[in-house]
Structure formats: structure tokens, C-alpha cells
Protein backbone atom coordinates (compact mmCIF):
# COMPACT_ATOMS: atom_id res chain seq x y z
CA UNK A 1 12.25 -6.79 -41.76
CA UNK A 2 8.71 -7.41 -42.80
CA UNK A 3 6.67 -4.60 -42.55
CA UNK A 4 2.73 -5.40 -41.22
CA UNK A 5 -0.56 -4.24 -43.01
CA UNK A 6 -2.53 -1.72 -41.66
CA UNK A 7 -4.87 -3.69 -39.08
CA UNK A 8 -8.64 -3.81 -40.85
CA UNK A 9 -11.42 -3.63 -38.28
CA UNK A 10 -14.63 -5.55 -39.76
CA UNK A 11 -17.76 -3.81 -38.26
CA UNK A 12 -20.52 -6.67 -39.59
CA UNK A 13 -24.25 -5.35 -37.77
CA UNK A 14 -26.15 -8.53 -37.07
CA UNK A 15 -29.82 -8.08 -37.43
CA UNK A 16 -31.22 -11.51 -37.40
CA UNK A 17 -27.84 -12.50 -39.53
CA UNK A 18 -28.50 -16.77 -39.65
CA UNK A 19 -29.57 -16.38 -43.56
CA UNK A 20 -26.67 -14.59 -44.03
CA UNK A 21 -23.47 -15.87 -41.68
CA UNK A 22 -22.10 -18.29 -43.93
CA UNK A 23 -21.78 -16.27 -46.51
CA UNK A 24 -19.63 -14.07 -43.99
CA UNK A 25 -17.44 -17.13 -42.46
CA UNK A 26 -16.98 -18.38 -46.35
CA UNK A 27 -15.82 -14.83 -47.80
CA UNK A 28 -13.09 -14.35 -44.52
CA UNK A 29 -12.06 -17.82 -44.96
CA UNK A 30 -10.86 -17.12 -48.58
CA UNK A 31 -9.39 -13.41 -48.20
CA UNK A 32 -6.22 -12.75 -48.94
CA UNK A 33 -5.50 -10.17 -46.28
CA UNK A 34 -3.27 -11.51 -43.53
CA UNK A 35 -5.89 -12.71 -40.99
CA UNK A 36 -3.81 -11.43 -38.23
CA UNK A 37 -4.03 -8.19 -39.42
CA UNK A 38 -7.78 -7.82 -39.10
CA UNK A 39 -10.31 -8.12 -36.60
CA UNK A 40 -14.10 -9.29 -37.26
CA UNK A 41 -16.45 -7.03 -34.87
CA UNK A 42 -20.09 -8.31 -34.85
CA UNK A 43 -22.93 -5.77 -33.52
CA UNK A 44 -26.02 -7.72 -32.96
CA UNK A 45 -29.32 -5.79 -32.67
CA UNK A 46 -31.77 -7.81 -31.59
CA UNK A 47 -34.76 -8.11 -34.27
CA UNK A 48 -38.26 -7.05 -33.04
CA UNK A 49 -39.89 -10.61 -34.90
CA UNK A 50 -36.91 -13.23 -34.14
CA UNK A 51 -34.90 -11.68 -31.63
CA UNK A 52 -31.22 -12.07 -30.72
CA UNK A 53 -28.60 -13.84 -32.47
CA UNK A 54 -26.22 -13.88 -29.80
CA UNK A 55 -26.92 -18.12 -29.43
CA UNK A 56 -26.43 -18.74 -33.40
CA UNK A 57 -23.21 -16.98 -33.56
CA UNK A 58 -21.52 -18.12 -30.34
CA UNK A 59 -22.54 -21.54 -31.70
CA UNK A 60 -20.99 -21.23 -35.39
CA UNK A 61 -18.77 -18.55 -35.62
CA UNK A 62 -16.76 -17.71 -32.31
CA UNK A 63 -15.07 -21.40 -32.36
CA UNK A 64 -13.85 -19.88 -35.79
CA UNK A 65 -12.67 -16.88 -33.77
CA UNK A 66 -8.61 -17.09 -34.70
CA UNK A 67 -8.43 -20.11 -37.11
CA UNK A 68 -10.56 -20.03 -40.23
CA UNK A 69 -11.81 -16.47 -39.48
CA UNK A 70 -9.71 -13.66 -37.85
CA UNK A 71 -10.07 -12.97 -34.00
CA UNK A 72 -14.07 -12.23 -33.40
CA UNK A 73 -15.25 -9.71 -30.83
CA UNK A 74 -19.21 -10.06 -30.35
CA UNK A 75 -20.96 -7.26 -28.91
CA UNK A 76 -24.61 -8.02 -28.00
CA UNK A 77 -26.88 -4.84 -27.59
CA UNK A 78 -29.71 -5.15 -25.49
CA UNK A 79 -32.41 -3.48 -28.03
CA UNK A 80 -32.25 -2.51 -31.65
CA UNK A 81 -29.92 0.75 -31.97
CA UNK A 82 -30.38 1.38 -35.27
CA UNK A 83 -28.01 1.18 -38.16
CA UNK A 84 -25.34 4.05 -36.98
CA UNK A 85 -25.65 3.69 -33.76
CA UNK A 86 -24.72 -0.23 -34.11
CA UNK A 87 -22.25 0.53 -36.62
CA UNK A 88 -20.22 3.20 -34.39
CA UNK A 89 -20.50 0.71 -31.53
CA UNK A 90 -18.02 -2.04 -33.37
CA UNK A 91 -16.23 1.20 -34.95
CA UNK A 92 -15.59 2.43 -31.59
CA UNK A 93 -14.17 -0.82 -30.54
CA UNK A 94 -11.80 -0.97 -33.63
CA UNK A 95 -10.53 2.41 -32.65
CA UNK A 96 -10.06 1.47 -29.24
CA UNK A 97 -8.18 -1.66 -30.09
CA UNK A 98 -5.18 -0.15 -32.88
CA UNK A 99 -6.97 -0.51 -35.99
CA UNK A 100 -5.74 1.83 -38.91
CA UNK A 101 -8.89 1.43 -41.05
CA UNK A 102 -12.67 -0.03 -40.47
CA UNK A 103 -14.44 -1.83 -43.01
CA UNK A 104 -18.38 -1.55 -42.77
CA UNK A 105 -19.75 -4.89 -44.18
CA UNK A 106 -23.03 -5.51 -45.07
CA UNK A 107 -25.49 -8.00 -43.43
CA UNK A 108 -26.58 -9.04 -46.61
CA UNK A 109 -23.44 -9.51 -48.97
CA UNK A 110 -19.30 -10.81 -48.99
CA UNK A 111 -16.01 -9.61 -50.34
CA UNK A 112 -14.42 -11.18 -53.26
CA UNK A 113 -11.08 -12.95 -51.58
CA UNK A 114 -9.13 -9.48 -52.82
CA UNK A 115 -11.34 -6.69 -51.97
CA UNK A 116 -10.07 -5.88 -49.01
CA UNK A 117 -6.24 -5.78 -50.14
CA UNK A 118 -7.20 -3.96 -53.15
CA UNK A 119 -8.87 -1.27 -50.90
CA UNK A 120 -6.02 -0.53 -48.51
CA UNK A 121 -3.87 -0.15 -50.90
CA UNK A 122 -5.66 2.01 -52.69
CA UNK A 123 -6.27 4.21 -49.32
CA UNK A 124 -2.20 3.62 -48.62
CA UNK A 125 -1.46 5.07 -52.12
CA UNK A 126 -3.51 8.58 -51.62
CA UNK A 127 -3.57 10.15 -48.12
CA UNK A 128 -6.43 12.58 -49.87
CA UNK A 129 -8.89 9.90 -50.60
CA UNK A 130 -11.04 9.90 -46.88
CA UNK A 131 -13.36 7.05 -47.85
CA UNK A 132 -13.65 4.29 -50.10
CA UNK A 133 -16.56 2.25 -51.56
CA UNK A 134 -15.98 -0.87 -53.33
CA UNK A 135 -17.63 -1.78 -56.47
CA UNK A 136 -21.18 -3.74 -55.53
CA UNK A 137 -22.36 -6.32 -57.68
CA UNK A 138 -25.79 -8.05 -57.40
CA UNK A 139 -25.78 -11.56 -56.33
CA UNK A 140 -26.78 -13.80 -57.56
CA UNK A 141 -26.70 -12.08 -60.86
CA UNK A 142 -23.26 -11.03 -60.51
CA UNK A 143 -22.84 -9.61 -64.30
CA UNK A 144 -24.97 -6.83 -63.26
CA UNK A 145 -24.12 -3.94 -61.10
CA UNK A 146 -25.72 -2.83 -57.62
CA UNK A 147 -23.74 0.58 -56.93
CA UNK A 148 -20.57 1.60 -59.10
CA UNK A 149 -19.98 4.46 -56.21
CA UNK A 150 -23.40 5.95 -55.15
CA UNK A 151 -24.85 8.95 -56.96
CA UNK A 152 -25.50 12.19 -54.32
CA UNK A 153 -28.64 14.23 -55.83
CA UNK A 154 -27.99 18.01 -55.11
CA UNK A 155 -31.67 18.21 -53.49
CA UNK A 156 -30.59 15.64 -50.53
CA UNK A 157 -30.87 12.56 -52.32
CA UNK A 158 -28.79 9.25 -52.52
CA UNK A 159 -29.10 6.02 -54.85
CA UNK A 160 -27.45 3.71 -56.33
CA UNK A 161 -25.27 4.50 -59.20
CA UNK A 162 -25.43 2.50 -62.19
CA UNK A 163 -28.10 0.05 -60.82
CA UNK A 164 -28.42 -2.99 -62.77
CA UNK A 165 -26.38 -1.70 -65.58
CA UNK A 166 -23.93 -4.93 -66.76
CA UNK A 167 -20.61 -5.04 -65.43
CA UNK A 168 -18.19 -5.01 -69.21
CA UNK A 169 -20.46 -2.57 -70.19
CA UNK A 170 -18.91 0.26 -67.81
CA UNK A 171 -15.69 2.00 -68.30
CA UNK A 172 -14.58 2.83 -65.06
CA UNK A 173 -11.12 4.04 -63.98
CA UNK A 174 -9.48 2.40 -61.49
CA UNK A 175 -9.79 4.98 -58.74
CA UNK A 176 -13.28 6.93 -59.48
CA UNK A 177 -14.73 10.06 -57.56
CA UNK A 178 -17.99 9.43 -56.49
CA UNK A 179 -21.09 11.21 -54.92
CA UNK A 180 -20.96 9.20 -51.33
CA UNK A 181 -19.67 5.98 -50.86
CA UNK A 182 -22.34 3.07 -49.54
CA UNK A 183 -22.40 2.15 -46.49
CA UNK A 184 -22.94 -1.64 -47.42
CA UNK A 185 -18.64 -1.31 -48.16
CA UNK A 186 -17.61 1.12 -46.74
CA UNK A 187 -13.53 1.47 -46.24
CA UNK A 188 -13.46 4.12 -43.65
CA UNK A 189 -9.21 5.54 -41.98
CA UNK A 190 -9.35 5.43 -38.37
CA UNK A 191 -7.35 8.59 -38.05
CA UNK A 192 -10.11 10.46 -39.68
CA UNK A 193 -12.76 8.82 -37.44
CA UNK A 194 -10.86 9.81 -34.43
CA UNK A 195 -10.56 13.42 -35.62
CA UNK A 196 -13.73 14.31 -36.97
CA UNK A 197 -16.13 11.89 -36.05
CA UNK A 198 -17.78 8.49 -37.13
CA UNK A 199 -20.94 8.24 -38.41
CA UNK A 200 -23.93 10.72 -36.72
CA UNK A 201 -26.26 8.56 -34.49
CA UNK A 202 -29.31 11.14 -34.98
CA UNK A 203 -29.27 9.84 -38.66
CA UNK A 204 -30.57 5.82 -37.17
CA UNK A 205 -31.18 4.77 -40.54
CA UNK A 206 -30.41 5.81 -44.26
CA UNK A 207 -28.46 8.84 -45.58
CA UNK A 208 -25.79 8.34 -42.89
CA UNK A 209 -23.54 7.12 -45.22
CA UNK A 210 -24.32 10.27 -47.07
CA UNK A 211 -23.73 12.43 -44.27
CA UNK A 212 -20.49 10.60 -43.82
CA UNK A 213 -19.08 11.31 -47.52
CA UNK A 214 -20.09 15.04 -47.12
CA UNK A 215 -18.06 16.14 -43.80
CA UNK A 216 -15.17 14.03 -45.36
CA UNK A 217 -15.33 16.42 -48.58
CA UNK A 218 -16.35 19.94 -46.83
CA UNK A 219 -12.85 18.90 -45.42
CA UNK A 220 -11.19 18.49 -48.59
CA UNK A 221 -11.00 14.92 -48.50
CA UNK A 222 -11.95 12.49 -51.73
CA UNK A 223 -15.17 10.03 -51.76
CA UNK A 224 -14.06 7.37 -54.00
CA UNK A 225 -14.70 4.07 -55.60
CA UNK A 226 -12.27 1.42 -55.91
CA UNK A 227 -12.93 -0.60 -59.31
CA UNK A 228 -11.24 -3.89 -58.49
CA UNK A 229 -12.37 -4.48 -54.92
CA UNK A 230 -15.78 -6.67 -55.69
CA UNK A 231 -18.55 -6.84 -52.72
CA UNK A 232 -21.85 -8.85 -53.79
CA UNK A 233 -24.63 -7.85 -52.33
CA UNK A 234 -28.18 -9.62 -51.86
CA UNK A 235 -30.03 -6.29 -52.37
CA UNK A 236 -33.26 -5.57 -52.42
CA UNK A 237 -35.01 -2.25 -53.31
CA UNK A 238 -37.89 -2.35 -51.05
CA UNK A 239 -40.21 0.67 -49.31
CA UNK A 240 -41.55 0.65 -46.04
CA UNK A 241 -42.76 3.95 -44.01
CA UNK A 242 -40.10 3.75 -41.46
CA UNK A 243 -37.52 3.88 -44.67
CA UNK A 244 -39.42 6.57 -46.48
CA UNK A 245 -39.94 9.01 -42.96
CA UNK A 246 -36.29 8.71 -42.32
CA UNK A 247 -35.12 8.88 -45.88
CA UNK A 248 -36.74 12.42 -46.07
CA UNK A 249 -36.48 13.30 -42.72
CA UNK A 250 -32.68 13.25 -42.71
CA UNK A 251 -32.40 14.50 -46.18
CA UNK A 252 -33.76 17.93 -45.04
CA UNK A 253 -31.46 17.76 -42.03
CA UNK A 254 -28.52 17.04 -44.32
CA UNK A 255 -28.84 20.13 -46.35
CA UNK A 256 -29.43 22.27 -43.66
CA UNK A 257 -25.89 20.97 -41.65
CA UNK A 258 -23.78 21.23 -45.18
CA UNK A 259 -24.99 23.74 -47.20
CA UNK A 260 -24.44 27.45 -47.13
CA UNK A 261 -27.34 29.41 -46.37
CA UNK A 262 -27.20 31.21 -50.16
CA UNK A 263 -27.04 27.52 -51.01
CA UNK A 264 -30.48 26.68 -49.24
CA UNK A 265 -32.02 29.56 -50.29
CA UNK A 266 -30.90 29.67 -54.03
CA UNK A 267 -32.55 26.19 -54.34
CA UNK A 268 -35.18 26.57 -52.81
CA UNK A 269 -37.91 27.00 -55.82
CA UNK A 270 -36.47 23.67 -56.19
CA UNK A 271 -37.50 22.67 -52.97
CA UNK A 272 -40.21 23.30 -53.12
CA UNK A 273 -41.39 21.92 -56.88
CA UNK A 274 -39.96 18.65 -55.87
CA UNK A 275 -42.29 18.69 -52.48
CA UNK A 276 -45.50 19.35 -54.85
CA UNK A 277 -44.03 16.20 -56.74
CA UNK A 278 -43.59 14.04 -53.80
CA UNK A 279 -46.90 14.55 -52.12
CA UNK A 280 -48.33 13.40 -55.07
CA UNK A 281 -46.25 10.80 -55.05
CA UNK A 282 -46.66 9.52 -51.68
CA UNK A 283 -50.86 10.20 -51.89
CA UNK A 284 -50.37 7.43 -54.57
CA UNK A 285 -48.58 5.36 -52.77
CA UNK A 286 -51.20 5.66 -49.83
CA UNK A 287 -48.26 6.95 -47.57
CA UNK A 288 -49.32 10.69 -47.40
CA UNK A 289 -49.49 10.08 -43.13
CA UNK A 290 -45.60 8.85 -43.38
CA UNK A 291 -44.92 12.45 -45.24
CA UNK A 292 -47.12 14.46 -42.94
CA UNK A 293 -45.25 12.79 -40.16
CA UNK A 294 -42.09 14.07 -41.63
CA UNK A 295 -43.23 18.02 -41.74
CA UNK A 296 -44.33 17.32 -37.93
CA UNK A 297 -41.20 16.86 -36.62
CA UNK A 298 -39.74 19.94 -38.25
CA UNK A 299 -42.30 21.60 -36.63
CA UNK A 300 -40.82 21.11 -33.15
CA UNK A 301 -38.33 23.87 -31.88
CA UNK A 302 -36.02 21.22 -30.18
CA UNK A 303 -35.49 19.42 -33.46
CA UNK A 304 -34.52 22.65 -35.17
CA UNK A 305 -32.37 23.61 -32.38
CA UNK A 306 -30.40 20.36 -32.45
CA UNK A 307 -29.80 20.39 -36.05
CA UNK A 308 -28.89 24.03 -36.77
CA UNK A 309 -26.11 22.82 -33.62
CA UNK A 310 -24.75 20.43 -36.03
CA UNK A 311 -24.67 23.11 -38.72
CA UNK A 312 -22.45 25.28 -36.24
CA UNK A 313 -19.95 22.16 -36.04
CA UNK A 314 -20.06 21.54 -39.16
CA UNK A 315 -19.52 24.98 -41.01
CA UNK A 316 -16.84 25.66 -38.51
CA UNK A 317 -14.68 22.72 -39.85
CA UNK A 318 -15.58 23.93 -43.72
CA UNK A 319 -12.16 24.03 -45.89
CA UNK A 320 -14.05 23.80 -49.19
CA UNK A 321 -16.68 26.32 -51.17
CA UNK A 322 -20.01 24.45 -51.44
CA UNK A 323 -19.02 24.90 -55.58
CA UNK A 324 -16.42 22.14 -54.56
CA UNK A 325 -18.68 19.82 -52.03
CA UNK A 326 -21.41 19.74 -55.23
CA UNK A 327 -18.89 19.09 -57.86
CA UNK A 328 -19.99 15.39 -57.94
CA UNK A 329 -23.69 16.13 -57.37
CA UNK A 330 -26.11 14.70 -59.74
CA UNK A 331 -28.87 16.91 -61.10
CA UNK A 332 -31.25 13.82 -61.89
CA UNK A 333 -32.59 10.89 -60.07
CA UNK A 334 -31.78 7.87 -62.32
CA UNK A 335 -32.99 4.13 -60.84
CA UNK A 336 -33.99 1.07 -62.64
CA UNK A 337 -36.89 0.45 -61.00
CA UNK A 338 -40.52 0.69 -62.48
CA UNK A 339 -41.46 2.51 -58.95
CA UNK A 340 -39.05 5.10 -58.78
CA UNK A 341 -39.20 5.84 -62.50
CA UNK A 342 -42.59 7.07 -62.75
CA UNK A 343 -43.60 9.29 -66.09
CA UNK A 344 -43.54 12.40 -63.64
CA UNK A 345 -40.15 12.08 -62.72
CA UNK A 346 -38.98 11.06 -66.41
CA UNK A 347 -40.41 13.43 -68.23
CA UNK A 348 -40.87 16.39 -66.37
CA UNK A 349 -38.95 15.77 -62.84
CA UNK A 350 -36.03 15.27 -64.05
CA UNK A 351 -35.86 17.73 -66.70
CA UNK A 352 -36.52 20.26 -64.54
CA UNK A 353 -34.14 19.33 -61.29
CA UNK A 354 -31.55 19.09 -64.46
CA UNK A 355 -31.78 22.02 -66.07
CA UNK A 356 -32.13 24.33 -62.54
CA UNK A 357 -29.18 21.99 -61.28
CA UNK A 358 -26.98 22.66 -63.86
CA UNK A 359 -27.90 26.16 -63.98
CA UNK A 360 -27.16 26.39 -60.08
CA UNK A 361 -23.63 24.92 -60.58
CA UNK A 362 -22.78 27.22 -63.72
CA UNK A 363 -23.80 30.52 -60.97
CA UNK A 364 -22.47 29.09 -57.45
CA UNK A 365 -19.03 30.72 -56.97
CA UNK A 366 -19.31 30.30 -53.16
């Protein structure tokens, strides 16, 4: 008796996706996962410049729905939801409809025809790995690396972990533990979902993925990546101010909801060096207002309020000291790009976050 594969649910969040679908249709075509064993969910948020793409994919990719791709469920939201939000629509839907895991693939990028068997399997192997990330390469310069399992910074931050770095030149196990897995490939088990929750809607945009990787491990479950599953990815580092106010907004909200309160206060001086640091940095960049912004909405009572509630859920599930939930934690911010890297950061930044980092981690017994 043939025994089935775990039915893969592929959430795919359309936001103005016609540069992008054939790269989709092409990559499904040529997987070697039994198609009948996975289901391709498509979100579409409308884009505020071009709109739906409802008409586009009806036209060239539901006729597909059950012969060159696996059975297609389109589910058109009226107005842009935001990244989580649109992703725990289609994961919603896979939970609804049987599936054992849910795949989050990125707009912008494919799988290699093996990824996704290589991922299962990997999940199948280990019931303590809770999330998997597979290994991103830049496209079209596919020798080099986009994330090799994403680096978590101990002061809230996330980035890309060996950006850029060339592919033979890394040494990576099979199986690796890493700081968060991205959200651009993101192998996610249903039965966790179910239990403890998909992906937090108040996060809209960036760091969910973060937040996602951190209740998994406060639980005791592994982040990890998966060497031999390939996803290429048409990244882009760019910076807007909606991506820098919720990159910092949600960073603060993260710390508060996972860390213990001798955590929070025993980096604090931390804290607030690195805020000194960034106001400079963002007076530079002309985008004080965007920062300013972000102090304004902790100012509110209601925001506090609804945040310190997600701290009580949180802490209450807690199986792990926050020693254990930092083990993987980075102490530096390290990104190949001539932004990010600015003397500052390189020469006294970092220094500092690494030497009070590893310092924190040497006293933290809780």
C-alpha cells in the first residue's frame, strides 16, 4: 500500500504578481512533489498604483489549475491587507482544507524542482524542528547567496545571513539552526499553526517572520535551515519610510512580547546607545519624521495595552529560559551593503553591541 505525502499548502501573496507568475507556473510545473499532494493558494492584494490581478491570473494560471500546476484556489481581497494578514488568509484556507504543512512562497522568487521534497522530509525526519527556511540564492546571480537561514540580532533585529557571500564558499551542514527563518520560504507544520497560532496580523509588514521563529523556540521548538532545498529569489535591498517605521516599530514590540523583563532591562544601556546611533542615522538619511513617528505611537496607552496583552500570551506558553531563545542571537549587524555598513556601525557599532552582547549571554542564567 502506497503511503501519500504530507499535503503542501502553497500560500503565494499576489501583489501586482504579472512580472513574476511565470516564474511561479514554470517552478510547479517542474517539482518533483506529487502534484496531488499540494495545493497552490494565491492571496491577491490589490496594489495601490496597478490594482488587482484577479483578471491576469484567472486568464493564465487557473486553466493550469489541476494539469500543469496543482489544484489553484484564488482568493481576491478587496484592499491591500498587508503581508501577514494576506499570508494567514491562504494559511487559513490550507488548514481548513487537510494540509499537513504550508509553504510561504515569495512573490518575487521559485523553488528548485526538489526544494519542496527536500523540506518535508527534513520536517518528517525531526518532530522538534517547528519551522524551516530553505537556502535563498540570488537570481540571477545564482552563485551568490541571499539568506543561508536569517541572522536574529539580540537588540530586535533581522537580516539576511550570509548576504552575497558565494555559494562553495560556505560549509553548511545539512540541517543548520538558525536565528529566524525568512518568510520568502518559509516551511511552516500545520499542527503547530493550529495550536499556537500563525503569523500575528498587528506585525502588517516585516519582522513577522521573526516573531514567528521566536514563539516556535520559547516553545522549545527548532528554527532551521535546510541546505539542499534551493529558492531563488529576485531580491532587492531597498528603504522606504513605510519599511523603516514598521521595521522599528515592531522590533520594539517584539522584545517587549518575548523577553523577560530582567532581559529588557539588563539591555537596556544598549537600547538606548543604539537609539543615539540610529537618530543619527536616520537625520542622514533625511528620515528623522519616519523615526519620530515611531516614538509617537508608543506614546499612546492603547498601543501599550495591546502589546503588553500579547506579552501575557506569550510568557504564559514559555517552556524555555530566554538563555535558550538567544542562543542563536547575533551580537553584530553584518550586511553587504554600502548603506547599512556605514563606518559608525563598523567600527564602533558593532564593537560595542558585540562585546555587551556577548557579555549579556556569558551572565543570563534566566
Amino acid at each position: 500500500m502506497r503511503v501519500l505525502a504530507p499535503k503542501v499548502g502553497i500560500v503565494y501573496l499576489s501583489f501586482h504578481s504579472e512580472p513574476c507568475i511565470h516564474d511561479l507556473v514554470s517552478s510547479l510545473g517542474k517539482s518533483t512533489y506529487p502534484k496531488d499532494r499540494m495545493e497552490l493558494i494565491i492571496v491577491d492584494n490589490p496594489h495601490p498604483e496597478y490594482g488587482s490581478s484577479v483578471r491576469m491570473l484567472e486568464e493564465q494560471v487557473m486553466p493550469l489549475s489541476g494539469n500543469e500546476l496543482p489544484n489553484v484556489t484564488l482568493l481576491p481581497q478587496a484592499f491591500n491587507t498587508g503581508f501577514s494578514p494576506g499570508c494567514n488568509v491562504g494559511i487559513q484556507w490550507a488548514i481548513d482544507h487537510g494540509c499537513d504543512y504550508i509553504f510561504l512562497h515569495s512573490q518575487d522568487g521559485f523553488l528548485a524542482p526538489k526544494a519542496l521534497e527536500t523540506m518535508v522530509e527534513a520536517l518528517e525526519s525531526d518532530k522538534t524542528i517547528g519551522a524551516a527556511q530553505a537556502l535563498l540564492l540570488l537570481h540571477p546571480e545564482t552563485e551568490l547567496v541571499n539568506s543561508a537561514g536569517n541572522a536574529y540580532h539580540y537588540l530586535g533585529f533581522g537580516y539576511c545571513n550570509q548576504f552575497r557571500a558565494k555559494r562553495e564558499s560556505l560549509n553548511l551542514p545539512p540541517i543548520l539552526d538558525s536565528g529566524y527563518a525568512s518568510g520568502a520560504a518559509l516551511l511552516m507544520r500545520a499542527d503547530l499553526v493550529k495550536a499556537h497560532g500563525a503569523l500575528d496580523n498587528e506585525f502588517f509588514l516585516y519582522h513577522d517572520d521573526i516573531a514567528y521563529a521566536l514563539r516556535l523556540k520559547i516553545l522549545g521548538y527548532r528554527v532551521v535551515l535546510v541546505r539542499d532545498a534551493v529558492f531563488y529569489h529576485k531580491y532587492l535591498f531597498g528603504r522606504s519610510a513605510k519599511k523603516l517605521y514598521y521595521i522599528e516599530r515592531n522590533r520594539f514590540g517584539m522584545m517587549l512580547m518575548f523577553y523577560r523583563w530582567r532581559t529588557l532591562f539588563l539591555i537596556l544601556p544598549m537600547i538606548l546607545f543604539l537609539e543615539l546611533g540610529l537618530l543619527f542615522f536616520y537625520a542622514r538619511q533625511k528620515e528623522l519624521k519616519t523615526k519620530m513617528s515611531v516614538y509617537g505611537y508608543w506614546l499612546w496607552p492603547s498601543h501599550w495595552r495591546m502589546w503588553l496583552q500579547k506579552r501575557k500570551i506569550i510568557q504564559a506558553m514559555r517552556k524555555v529560559s530566554d538563555a535558550v531563545l538567544l542562543k542563536d542571537a547575533v551580537t553584530q549587524i553584518v550586511f553587504d551593503d554600502p548603506s547599512i555598513n556605514h563606518p559608525l556601525l563598523v567600527k564602533i557599532g558593532n564593537p560595542l553591541m558585540d562585546r555587551y552582547g556577548q557579555w549579556m549571554k556569558r551572565f543570563m542564567t534566566w
